[in-house]
PDB file of N, CA and C in Angstrom:
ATOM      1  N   UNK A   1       0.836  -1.180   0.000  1.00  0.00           N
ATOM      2  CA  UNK A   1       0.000   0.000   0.000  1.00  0.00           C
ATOM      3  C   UNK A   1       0.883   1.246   0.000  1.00  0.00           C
ATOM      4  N   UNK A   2       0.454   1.951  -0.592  1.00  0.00           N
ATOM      5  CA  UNK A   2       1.334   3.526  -0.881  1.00  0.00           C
ATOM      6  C   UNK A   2       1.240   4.464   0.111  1.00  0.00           C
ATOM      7  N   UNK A   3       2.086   4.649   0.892  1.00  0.00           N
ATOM      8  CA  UNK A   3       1.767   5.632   1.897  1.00  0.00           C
ATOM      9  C   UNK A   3       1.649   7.244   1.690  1.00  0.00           C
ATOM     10  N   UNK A   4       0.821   7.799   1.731  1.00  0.00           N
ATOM     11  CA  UNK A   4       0.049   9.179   1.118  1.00  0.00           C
ATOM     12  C   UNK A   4       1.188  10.571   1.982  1.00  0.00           C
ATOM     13  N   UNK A   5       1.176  10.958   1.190  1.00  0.00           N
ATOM     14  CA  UNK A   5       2.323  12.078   1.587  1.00  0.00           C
ATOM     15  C   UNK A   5       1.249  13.256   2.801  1.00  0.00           C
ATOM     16  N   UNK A   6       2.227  13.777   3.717  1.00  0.00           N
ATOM     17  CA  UNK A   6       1.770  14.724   4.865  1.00  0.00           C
ATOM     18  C   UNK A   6       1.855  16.266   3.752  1.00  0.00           C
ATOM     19  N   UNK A   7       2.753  16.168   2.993  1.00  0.00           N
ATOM     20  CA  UNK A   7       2.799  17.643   2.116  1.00  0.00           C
ATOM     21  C   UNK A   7       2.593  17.139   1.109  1.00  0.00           C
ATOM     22  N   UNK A   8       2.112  18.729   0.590  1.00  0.00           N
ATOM     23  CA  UNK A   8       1.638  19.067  -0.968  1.00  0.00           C
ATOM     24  C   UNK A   8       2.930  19.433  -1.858  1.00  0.00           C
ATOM     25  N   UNK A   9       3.618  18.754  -2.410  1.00  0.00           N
ATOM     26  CA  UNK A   9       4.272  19.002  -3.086  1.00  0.00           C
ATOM     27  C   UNK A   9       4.370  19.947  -4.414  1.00  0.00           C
ATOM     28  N   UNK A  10       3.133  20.513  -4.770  1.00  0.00           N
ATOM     29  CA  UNK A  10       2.602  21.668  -5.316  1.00  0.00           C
ATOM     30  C   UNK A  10       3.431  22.560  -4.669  1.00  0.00           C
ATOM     31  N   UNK A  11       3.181  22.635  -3.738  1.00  0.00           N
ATOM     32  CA  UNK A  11       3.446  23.995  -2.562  1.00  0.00           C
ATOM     33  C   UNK A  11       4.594  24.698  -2.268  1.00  0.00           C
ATOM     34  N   UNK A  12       5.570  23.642  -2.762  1.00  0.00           N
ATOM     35  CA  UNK A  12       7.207  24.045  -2.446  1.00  0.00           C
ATOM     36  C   UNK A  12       8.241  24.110  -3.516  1.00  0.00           C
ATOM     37  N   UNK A  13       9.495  24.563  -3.942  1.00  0.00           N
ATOM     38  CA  UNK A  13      10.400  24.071  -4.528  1.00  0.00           C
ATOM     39  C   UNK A  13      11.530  23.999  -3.911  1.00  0.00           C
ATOM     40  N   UNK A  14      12.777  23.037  -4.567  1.00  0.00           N
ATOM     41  CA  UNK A  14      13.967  22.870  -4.471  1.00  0.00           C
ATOM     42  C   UNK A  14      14.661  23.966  -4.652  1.00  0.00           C
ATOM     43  N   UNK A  15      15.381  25.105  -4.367  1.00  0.00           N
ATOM     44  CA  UNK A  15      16.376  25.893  -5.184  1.00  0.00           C
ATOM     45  C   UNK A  15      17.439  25.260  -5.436  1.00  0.00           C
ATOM     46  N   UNK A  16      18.381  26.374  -5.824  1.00  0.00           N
ATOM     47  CA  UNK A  16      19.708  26.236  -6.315  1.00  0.00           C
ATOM     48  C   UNK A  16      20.817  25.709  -5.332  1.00  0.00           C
ATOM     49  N   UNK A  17      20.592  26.357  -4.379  1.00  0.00           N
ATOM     50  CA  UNK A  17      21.481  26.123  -2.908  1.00  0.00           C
ATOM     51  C   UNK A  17      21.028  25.149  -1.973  1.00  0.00           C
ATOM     52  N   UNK A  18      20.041  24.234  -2.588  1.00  0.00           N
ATOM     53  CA  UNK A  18      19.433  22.699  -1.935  1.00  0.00           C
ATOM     54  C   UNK A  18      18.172  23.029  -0.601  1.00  0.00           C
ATOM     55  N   UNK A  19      17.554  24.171  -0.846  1.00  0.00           N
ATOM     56  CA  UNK A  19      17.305  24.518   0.259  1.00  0.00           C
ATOM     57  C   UNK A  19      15.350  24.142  -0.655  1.00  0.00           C
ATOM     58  N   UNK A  20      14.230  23.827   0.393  1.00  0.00           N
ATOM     59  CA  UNK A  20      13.060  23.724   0.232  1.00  0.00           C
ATOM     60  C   UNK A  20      12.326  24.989   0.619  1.00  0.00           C
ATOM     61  N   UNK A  21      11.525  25.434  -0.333  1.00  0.00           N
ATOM     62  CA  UNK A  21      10.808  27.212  -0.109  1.00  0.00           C
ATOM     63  C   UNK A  21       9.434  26.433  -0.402  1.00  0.00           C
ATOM     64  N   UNK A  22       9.024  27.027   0.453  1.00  0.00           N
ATOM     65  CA  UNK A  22       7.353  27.189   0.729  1.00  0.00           C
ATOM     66  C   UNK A  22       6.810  28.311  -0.792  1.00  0.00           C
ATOM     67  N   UNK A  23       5.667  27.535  -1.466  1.00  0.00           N
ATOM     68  CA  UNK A  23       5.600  28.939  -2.408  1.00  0.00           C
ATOM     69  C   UNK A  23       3.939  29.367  -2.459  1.00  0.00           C
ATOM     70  N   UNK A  24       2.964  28.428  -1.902  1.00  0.00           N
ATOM     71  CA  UNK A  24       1.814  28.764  -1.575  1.00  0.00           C
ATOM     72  C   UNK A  24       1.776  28.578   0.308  1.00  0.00           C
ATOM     73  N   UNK A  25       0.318  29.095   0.552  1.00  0.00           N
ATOM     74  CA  UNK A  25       0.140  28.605   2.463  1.00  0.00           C
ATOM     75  C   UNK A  25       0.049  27.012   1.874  1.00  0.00           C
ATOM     76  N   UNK A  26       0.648  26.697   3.238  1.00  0.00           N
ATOM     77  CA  UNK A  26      -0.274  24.797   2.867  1.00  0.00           C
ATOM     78  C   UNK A  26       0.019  24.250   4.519  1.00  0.00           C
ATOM     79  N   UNK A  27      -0.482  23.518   4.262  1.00  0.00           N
ATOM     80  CA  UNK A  27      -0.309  22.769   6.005  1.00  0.00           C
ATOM     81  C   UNK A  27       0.210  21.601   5.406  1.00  0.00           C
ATOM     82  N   UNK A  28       0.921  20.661   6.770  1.00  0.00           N
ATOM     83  CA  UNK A  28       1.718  19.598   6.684  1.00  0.00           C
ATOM     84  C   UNK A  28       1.054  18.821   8.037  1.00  0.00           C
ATOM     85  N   UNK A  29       0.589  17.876   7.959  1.00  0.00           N
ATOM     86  CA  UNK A  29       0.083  16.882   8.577  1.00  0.00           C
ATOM     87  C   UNK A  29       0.998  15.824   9.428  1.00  0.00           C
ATOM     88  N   UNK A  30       1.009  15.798  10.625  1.00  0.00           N
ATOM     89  CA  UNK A  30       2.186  15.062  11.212  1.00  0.00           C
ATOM     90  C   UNK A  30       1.137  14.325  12.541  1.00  0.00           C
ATOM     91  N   UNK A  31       2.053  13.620  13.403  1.00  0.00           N
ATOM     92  CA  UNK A  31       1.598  12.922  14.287  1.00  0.00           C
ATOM     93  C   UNK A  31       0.888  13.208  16.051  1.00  0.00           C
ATOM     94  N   UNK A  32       1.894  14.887  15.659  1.00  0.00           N
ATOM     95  CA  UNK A  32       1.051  15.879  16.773  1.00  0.00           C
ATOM     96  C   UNK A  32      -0.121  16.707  16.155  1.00  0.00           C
ATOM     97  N   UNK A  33       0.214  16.885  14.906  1.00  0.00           N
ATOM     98  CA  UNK A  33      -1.416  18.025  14.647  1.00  0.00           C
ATOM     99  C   UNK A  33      -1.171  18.635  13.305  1.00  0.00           C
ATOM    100  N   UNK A  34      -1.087  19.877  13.069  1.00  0.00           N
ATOM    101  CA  UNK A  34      -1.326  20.565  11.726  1.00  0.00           C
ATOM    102  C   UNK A  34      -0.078  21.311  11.753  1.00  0.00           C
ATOM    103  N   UNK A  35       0.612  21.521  11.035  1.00  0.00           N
ATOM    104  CA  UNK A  35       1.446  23.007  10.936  1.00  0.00           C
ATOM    105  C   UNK A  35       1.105  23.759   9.768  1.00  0.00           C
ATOM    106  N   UNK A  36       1.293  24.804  10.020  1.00  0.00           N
ATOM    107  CA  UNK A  36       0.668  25.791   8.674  1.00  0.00           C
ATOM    108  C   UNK A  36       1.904  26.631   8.555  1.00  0.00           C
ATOM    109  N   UNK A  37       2.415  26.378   7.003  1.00  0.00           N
ATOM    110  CA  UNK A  37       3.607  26.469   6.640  1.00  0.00           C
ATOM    111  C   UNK A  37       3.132  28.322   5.419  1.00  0.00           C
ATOM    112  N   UNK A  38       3.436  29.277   5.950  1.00  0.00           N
ATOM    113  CA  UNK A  38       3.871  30.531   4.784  1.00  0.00           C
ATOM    114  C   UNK A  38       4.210  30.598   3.656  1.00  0.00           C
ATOM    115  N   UNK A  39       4.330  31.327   2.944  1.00  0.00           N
ATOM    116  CA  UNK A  39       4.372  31.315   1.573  1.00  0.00           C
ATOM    117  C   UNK A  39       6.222  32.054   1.388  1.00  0.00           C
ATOM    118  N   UNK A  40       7.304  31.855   1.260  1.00  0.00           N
ATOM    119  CA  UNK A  40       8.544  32.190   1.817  1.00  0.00           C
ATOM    120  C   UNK A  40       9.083  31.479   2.831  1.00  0.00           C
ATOM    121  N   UNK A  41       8.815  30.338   3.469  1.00  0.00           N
ATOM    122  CA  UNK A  41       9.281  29.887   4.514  1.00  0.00           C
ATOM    123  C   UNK A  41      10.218  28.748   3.712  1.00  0.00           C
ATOM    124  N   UNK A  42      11.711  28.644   4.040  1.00  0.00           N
ATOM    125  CA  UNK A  42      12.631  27.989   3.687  1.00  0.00           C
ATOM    126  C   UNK A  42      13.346  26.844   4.797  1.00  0.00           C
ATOM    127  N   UNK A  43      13.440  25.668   4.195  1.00  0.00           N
ATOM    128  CA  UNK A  43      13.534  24.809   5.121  1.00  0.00           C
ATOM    129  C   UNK A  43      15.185  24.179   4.641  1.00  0.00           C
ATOM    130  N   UNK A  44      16.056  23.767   5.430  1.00  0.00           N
ATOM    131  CA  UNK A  44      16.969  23.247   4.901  1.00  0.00           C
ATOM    132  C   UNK A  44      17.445  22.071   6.048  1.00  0.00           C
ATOM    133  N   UNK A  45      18.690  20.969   5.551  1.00  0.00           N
ATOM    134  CA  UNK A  45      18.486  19.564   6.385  1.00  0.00           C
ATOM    135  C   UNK A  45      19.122  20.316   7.791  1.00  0.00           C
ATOM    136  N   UNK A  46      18.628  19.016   8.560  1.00  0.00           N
ATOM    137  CA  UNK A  46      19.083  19.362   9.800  1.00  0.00           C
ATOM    138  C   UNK A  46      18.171  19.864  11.147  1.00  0.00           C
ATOM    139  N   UNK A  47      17.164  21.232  10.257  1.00  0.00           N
ATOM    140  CA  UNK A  47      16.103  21.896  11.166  1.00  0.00           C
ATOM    141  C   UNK A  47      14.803  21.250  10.898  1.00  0.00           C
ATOM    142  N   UNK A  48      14.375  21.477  12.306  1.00  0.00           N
ATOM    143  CA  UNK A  48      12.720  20.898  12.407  1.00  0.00           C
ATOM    144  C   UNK A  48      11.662  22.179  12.896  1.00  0.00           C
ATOM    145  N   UNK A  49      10.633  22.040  12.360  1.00  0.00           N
ATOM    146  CA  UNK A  49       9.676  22.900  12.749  1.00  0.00           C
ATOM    147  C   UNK A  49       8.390  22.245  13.508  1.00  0.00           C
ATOM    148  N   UNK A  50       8.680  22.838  14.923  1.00  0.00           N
ATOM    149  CA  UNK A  50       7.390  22.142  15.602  1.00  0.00           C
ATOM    150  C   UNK A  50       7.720  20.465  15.972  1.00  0.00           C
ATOM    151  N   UNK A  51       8.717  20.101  15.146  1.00  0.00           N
ATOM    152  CA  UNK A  51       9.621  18.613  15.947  1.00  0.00           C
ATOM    153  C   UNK A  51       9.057  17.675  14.395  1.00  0.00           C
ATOM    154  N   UNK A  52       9.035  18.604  13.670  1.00  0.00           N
ATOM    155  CA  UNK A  52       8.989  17.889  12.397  1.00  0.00           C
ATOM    156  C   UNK A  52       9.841  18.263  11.410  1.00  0.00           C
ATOM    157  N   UNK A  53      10.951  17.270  10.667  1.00  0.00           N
ATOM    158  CA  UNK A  53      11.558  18.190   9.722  1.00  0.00           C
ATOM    159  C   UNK A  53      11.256  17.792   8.361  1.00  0.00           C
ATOM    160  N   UNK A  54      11.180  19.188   8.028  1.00  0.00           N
ATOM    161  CA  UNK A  54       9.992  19.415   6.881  1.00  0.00           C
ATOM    162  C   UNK A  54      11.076  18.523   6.168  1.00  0.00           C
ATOM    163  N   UNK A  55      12.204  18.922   5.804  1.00  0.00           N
ATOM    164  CA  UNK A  55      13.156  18.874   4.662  1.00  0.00           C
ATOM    165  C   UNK A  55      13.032  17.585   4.239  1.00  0.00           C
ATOM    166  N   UNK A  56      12.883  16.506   5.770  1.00  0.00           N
ATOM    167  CA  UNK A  56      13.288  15.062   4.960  1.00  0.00           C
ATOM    168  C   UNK A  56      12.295  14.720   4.081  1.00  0.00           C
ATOM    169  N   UNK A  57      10.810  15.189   5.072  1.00  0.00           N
ATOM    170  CA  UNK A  57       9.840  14.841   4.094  1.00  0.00           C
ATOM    171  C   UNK A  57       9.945  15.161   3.077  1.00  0.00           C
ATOM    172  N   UNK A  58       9.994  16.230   2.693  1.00  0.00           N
ATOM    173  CA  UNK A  58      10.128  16.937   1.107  1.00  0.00           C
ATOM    174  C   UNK A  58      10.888  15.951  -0.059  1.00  0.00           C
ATOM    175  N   UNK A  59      12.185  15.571   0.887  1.00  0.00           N
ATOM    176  CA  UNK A  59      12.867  14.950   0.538  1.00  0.00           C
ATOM    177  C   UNK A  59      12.528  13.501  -0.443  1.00  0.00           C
ATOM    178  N   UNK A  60      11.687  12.968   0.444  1.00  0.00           N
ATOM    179  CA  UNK A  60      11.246  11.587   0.654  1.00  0.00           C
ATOM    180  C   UNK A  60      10.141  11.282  -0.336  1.00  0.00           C
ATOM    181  N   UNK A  61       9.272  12.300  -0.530  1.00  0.00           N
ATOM    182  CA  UNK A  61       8.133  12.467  -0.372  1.00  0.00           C
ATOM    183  C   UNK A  61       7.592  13.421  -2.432  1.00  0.00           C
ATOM    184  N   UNK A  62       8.538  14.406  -2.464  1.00  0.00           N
ATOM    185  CA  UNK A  62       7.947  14.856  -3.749  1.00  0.00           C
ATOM    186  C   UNK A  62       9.701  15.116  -4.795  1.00  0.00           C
ATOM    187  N   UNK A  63       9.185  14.194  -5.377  1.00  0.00           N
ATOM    188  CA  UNK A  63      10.515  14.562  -6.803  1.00  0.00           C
ATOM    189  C   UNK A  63      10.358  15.383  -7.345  1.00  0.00           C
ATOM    190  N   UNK A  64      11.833  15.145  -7.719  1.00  0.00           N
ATOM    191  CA  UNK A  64      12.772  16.741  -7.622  1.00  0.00           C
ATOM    192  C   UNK A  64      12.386  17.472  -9.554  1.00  0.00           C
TER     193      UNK A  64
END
Protein backbone atom coordinates (compact mmCIF):
# COMPACT_ATOMS: atom_id res chain seq x y z
CA UNK A 1 0.00 0.00 0.00
CA UNK A 2 1.33 3.53 -0.88
CA UNK A 3 1.77 5.63 1.90
CA UNK A 4 0.05 9.18 1.12
CA UNK A 5 2.32 12.08 1.59
CA UNK A 6 1.77 14.72 4.87
CA UNK A 7 2.80 17.64 2.12
CA UNK A 8 1.64 19.07 -0.97
CA UNK A 9 4.27 19.00 -3.09
CA UNK A 10 2.60 21.67 -5.32
CA UNK A 11 3.45 23.99 -2.56
CA UNK A 12 7.21 24.04 -2.45
CA UNK A 13 10.40 24.07 -4.53
CA UNK A 14 13.97 22.87 -4.47
CA UNK A 15 16.38 25.89 -5.18
CA UNK A 16 19.71 26.24 -6.32
CA UNK A 17 21.48 26.12 -2.91
CA UNK A 18 19.43 22.70 -1.93
CA UNK A 19 17.30 24.52 0.26
CA UNK A 20 13.06 23.72 0.23
CA UNK A 21 10.81 27.21 -0.11
CA UNK A 22 7.35 27.19 0.73
CA UNK A 23 5.60 28.94 -2.41
CA UNK A 24 1.81 28.76 -1.57
CA UNK A 25 0.14 28.61 2.46
CA UNK A 26 -0.27 24.80 2.87
CA UNK A 27 -0.31 22.77 6.01
CA UNK A 28 1.72 19.60 6.68
CA UNK A 29 0.08 16.88 8.58
CA UNK A 30 2.19 15.06 11.21
CA UNK A 31 1.60 12.92 14.29
CA UNK A 32 1.05 15.88 16.77
CA UNK A 33 -1.42 18.03 14.65
CA UNK A 34 -1.33 20.57 11.73
CA UNK A 35 1.45 23.01 10.94
CA UNK A 36 0.67 25.79 8.67
CA UNK A 37 3.61 26.47 6.64
CA UNK A 38 3.87 30.53 4.78
CA UNK A 39 4.37 31.32 1.57
CA UNK A 40 8.54 32.19 1.82
CA UNK A 41 9.28 29.89 4.51
CA UNK A 42 12.63 27.99 3.69
CA UNK A 43 13.53 24.81 5.12
CA UNK A 44 16.97 23.25 4.90
CA UNK A 45 18.49 19.56 6.38
CA UNK A 46 19.08 19.36 9.80
CA UNK A 47 16.10 21.90 11.17
CA UNK A 48 12.72 20.90 12.41
CA UNK A 49 9.68 22.90 12.75
CA UNK A 50 7.39 22.14 15.60
CA UNK A 51 9.62 18.61 15.95
CA UNK A 52 8.99 17.89 12.40
CA UNK A 53 11.56 18.19 9.72
CA UNK A 54 9.99 19.41 6.88
CA UNK A 55 13.16 18.87 4.66
CA UNK A 56 13.29 15.06 4.96
CA UNK A 57 9.84 14.84 4.09
CA UNK A 58 10.13 16.94 1.11
CA UNK A 59 12.87 14.95 0.54
CA UNK A 60 11.25 11.59 0.65
CA UNK A 61 8.13 12.47 -0.37
CA UNK A 62 7.95 14.86 -3.75
CA UNK A 63 10.52 14.56 -6.80
CA UNK A 64 12.77 16.74 -7.62
Amino acid sequence: MEQKSPVNCKHFVKDADGFWKAVHITDIHSSSGVIRISPGTNFKKGRTLAGVDVFSLLEHFCPR
